[in-house]
Protein backbone atom coordinates (compact mmCIF):
# COMPACT_ATOMS: atom_id res chain seq x y z
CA UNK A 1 8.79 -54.52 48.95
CA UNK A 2 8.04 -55.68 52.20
CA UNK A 3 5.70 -58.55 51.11
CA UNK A 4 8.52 -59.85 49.62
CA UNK A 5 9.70 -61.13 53.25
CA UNK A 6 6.06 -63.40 54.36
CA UNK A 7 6.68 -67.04 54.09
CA UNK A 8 9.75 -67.16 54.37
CA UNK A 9 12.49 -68.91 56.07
CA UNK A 10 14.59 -66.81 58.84
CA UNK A 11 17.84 -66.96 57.13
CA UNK A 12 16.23 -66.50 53.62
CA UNK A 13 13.96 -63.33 55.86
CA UNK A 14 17.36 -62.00 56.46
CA UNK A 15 18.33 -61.94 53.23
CA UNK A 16 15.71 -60.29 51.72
CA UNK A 17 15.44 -57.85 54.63
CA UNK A 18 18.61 -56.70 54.01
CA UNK A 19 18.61 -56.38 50.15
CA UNK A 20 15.10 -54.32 51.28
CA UNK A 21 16.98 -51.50 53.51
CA UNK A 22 19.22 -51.34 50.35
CA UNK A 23 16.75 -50.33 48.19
CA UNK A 24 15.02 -48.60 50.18
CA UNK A 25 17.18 -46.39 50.83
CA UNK A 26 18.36 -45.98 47.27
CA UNK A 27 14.77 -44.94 46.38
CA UNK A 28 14.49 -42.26 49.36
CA UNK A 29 13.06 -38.81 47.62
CA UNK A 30 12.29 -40.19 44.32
CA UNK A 31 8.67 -39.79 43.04
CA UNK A 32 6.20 -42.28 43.41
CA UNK A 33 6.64 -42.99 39.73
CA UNK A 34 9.81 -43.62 39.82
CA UNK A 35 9.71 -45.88 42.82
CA UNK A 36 6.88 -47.93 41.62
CA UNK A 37 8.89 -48.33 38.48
CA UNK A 38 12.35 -49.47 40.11
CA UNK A 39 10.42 -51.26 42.44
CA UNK A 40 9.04 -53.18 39.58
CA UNK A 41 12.74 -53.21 38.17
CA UNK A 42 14.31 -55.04 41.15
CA UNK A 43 12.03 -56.99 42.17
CA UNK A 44 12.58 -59.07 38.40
CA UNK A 45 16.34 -59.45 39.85
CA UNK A 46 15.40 -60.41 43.55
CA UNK A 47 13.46 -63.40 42.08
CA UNK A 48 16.46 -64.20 39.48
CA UNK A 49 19.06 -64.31 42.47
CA UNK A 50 16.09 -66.60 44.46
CA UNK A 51 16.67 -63.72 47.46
CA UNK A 52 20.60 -63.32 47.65
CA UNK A 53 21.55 -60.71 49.48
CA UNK A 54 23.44 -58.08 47.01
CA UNK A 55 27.02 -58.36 49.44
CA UNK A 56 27.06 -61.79 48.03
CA UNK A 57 25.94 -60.95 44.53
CA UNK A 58 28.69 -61.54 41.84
CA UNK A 59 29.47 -59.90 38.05
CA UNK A 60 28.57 -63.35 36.96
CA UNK A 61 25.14 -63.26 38.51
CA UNK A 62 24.66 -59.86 36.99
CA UNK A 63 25.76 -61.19 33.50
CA UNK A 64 23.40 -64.32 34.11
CA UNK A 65 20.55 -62.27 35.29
CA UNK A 66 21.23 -59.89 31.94
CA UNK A 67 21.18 -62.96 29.65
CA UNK A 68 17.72 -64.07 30.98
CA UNK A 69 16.51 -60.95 30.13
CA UNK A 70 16.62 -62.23 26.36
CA UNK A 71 12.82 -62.63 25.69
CA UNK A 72 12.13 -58.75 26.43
CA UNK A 73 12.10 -55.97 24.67
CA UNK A 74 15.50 -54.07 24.05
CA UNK A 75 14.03 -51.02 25.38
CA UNK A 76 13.13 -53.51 28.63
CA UNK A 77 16.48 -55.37 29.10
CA UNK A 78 17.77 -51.80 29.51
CA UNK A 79 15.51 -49.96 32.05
CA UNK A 80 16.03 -52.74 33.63
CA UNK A 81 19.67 -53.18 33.87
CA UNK A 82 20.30 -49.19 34.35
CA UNK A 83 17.84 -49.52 37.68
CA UNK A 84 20.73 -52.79 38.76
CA UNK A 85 23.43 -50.61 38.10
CA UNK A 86 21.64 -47.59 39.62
CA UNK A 87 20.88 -49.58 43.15
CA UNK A 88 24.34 -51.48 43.13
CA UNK A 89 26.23 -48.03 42.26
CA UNK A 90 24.33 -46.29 44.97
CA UNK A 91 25.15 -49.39 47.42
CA UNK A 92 28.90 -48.82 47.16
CA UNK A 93 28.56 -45.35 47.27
CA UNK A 94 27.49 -45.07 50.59
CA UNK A 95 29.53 -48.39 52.17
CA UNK A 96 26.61 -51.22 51.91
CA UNK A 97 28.50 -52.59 49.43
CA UNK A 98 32.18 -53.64 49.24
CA UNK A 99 32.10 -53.94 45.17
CA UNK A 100 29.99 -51.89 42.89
CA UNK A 101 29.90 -55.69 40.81
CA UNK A 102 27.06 -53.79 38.42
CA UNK A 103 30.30 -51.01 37.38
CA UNK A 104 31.15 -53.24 33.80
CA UNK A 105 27.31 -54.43 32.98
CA UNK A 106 26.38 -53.77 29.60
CA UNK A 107 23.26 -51.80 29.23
CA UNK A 108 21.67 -52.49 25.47
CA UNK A 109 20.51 -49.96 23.39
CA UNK A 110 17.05 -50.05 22.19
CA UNK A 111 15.64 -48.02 18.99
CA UNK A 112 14.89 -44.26 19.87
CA UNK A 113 11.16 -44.36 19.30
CA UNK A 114 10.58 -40.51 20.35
CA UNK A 115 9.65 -39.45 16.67
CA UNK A 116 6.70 -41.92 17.34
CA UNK A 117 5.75 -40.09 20.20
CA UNK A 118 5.60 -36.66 19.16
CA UNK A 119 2.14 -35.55 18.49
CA UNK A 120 1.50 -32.38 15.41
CA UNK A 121 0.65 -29.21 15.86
CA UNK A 122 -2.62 -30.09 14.32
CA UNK A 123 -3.11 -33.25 16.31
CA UNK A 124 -2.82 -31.30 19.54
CA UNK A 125 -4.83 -28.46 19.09
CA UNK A 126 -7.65 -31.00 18.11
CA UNK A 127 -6.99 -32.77 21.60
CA UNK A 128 -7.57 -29.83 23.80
CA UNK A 129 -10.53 -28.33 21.14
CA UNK A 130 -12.62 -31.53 21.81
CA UNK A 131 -11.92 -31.93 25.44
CA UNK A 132 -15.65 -29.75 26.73
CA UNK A 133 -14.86 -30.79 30.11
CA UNK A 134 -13.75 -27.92 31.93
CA UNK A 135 -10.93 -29.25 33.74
CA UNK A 136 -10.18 -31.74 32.11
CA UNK A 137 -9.88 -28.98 29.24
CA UNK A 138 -7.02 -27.25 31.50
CA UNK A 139 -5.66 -30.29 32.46
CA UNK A 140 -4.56 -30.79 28.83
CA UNK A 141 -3.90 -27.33 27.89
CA UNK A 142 -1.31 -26.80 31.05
CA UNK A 143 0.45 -30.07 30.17
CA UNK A 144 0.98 -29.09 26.61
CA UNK A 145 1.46 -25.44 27.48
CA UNK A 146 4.08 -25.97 30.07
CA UNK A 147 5.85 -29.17 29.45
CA UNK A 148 5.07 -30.00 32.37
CA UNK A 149 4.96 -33.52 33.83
CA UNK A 150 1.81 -35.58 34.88
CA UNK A 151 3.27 -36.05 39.32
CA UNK A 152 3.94 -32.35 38.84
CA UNK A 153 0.65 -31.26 37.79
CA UNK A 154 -1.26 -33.86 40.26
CA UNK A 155 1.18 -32.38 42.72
CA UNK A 156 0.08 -28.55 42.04
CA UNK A 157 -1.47 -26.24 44.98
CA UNK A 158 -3.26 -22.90 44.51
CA UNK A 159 -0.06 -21.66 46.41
CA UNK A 160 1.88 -22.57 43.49
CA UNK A 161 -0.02 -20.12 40.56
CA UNK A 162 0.59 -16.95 40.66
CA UNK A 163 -0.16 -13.73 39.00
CA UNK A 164 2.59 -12.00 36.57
CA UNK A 165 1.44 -9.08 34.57
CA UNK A 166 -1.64 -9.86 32.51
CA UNK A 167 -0.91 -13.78 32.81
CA UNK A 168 0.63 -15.90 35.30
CA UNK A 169 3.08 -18.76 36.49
CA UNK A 170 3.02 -21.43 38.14
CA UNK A 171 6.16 -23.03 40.78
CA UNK A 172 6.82 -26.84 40.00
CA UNK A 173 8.33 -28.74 42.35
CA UNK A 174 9.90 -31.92 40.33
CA UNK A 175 12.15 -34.82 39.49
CA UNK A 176 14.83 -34.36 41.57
CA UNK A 177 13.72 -31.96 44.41
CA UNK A 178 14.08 -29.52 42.02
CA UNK A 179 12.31 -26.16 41.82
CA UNK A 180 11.32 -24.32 38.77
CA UNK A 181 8.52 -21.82 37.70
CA UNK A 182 6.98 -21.71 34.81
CA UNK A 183 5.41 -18.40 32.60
CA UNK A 184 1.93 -19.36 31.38
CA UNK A 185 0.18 -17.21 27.93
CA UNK A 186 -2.58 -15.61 28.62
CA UNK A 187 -5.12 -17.48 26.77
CA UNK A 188 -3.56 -21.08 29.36
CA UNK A 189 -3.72 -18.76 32.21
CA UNK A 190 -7.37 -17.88 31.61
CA UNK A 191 -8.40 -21.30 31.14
CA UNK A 192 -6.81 -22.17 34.70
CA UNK A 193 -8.08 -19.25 36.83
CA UNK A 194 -11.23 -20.70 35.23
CA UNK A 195 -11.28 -24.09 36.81
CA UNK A 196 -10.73 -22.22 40.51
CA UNK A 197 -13.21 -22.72 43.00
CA UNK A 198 -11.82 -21.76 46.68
CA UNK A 199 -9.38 -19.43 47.68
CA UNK A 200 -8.06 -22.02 49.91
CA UNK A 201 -4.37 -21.32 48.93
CA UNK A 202 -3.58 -24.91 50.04
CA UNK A 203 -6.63 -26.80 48.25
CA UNK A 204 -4.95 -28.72 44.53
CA UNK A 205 -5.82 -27.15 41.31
CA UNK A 206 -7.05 -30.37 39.91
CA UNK A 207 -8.91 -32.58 42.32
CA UNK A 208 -10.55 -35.80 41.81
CA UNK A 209 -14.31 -35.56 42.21
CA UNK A 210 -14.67 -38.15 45.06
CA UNK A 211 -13.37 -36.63 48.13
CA UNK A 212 -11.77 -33.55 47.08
CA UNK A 213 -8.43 -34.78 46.88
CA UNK A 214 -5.01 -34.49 44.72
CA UNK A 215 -6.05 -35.59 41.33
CA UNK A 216 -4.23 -39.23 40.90
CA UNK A 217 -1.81 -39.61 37.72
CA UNK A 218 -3.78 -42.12 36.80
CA UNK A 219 -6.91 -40.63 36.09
CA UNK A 220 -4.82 -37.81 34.11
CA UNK A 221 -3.88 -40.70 31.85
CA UNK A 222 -7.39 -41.74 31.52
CA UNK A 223 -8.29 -38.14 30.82
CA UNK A 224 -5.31 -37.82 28.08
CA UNK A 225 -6.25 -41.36 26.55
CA UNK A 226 -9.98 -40.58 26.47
CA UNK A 227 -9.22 -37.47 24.48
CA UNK A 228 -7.17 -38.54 22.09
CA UNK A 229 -9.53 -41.58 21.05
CA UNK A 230 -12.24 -38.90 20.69
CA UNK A 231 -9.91 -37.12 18.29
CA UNK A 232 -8.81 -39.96 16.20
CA UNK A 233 -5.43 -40.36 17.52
CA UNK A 234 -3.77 -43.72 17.32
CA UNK A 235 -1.62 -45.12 19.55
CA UNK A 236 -0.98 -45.04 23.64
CA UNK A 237 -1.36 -41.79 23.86
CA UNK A 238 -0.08 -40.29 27.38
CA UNK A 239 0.36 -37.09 29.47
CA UNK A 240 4.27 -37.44 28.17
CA UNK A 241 3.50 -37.23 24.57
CA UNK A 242 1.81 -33.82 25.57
CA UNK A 243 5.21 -32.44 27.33
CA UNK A 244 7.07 -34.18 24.39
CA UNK A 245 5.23 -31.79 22.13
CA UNK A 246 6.05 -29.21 24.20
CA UNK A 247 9.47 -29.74 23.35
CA UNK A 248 9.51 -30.33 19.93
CA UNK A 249 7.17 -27.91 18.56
CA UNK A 250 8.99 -24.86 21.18
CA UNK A 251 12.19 -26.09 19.87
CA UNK A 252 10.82 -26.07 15.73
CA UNK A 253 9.45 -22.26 16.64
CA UNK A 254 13.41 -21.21 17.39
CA UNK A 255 12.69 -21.15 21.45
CA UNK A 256 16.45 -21.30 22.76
CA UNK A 257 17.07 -25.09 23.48
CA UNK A 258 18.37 -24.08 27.25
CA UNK A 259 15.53 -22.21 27.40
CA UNK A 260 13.24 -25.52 26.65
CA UNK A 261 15.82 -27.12 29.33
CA UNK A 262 15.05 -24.59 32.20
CA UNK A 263 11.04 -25.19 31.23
CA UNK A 264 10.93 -28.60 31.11
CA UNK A 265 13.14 -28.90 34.01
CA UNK A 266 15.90 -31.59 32.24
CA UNK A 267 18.86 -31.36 34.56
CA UNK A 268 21.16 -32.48 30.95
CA UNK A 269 20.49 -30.50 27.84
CA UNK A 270 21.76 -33.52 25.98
CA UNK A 271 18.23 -34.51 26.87
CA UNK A 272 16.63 -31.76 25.48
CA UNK A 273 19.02 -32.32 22.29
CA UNK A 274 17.14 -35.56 21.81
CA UNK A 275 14.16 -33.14 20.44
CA UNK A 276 16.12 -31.63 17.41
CA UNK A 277 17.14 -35.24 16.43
CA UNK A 278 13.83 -36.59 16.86
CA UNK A 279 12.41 -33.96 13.90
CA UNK A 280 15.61 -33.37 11.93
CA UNK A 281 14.86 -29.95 9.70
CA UNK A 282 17.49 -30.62 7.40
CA UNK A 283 18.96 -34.46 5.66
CA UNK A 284 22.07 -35.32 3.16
CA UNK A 285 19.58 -37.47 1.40
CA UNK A 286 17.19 -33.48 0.33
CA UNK A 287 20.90 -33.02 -2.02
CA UNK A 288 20.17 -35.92 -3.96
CA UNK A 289 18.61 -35.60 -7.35
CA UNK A 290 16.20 -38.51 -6.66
């Protein structure tokens, strides 16, 4: 955010450099998803306020700023507006700001387009079969097999897989700060000891070929769109679609839904929920005679 503050004025410098220890404060211990993403967010609403600082922000600039919002996506306007009312929530909350102003703006509701996102059975198992890269192989296996998401797998250490009877688990650390582990089958745990090279409890599971490093999240969504092209998937195919398939095909094999909550690590199960509505098994319009 910081490059936000060059060529400026010093009043309009103060301004900006205190909306700045705002947010960044507000985005303290969130991933580096997540901050790129409500960095993104605010900085829309920084340039719409022409660097007001948020003491001096009004409900009417909020419903302005929400109003110019028109020309994107529904889905947009409201990531969007829940990151405002996130950041101006969390501003009163800890004394920064007198007024949460954001308290009474509208976030719109956008179509639920998870049922577009869910990937077969079929489709899936066609993924991973044509991947012939080795680790690239595990890379989609564990992300189907365990839910799991793509900063939590980049984020995995040797230290966190461990042996448990004839498989294995492995200790997330995710969204949150939370902590969960994770049992692996067999066949997944297999295919992971597989792709192990040191017994350098410290080195990461998947590392990116130039330098030995943390594998970054985006070259796992290179990896996930490359392989789904070469299977004939359509569509913007992403590490997420894997962990949403988790979900729903767990949840269509009768795996208890708070189980699917513990695995995936959703700190709601109405989240979770969202799976069984996504795939309904059973509609008013089957009792119809046409």
């Amino acid at each position: 955010m910081n490059e936000v503050i060059q060529g400026q004025n010093t009043a309009i410098k103060e301004n900006v450099a205190s909306n700045i220890s705002l947010i960044e404060l507000w985005l303290h211990g969130k991933s580096k998803h997540t901050k790129r993403a409500y960095t993104n967010d605010i900085k829309t609403l920084i340039k719409y306020l022409d660097n007001k600082p948020f003491q001096k922000v009004t409900i009417h600039d909020l419903y302005d700023f929400s109003d110019s919002l028109f020309e994107k996506s529904v889905n947009t306007q409201a990531r969007i507006l829940s990151a405002v009312k996130s950041l101006f929530t969390f501003g009163h909350k800890i004394g920064f700001l007198t007024f949460n102003v954001a308290k009474t703006l509208t976030i719109p509701k956008g179509k639920n387009t998870l049922a577009e996102r869910i990937l077969s059975e079929s489709e899936v198992h066609k993924i991973i079969a044509l991947e012939t890269n080795k680790r690239n192989n595990a890379i989609l296996r564990l992300l189907y097999s365990s839910g799991i998401r793509v900063s939590e797998l980049c984020g995995l250490s040797w230290k966190d897989v461990k042996q448990s009877n004839n498989s294995g688990q492995i200790t997330i650390y995710g969204k949150g700060n939370k902590t969960r582990s994770v049992l692996l089958s067999v066949e997944t745990w297999n295919v992971l000891q597989a792709v192990k090279e040191t017994d350098d409890k410290n080195a990461p599971v998947f590392k990116s070929r130039k330098g030995g490093q943390h594998l970054d999240s985006s070259q796992v969504f290179r990896i996930v769109k490359n392989a789904a092209k070469k299977a004939g998937i359509e569509g913007n195919v992403s590490p997420h679609w894997l962990r949403h398939a988790h979900a729903s095909h767990s949840l269509d094999k009768n795996a208890p839904i708070h189980l699917v909550q513990q695995t995936l690590g959703h700190s709601n199960l109405s989240t979770t929920s969202r799976y069984t509505h996504a795939k309904p098994n059973d509609s008013s319009s089957l009792y119809l005679s046409i």
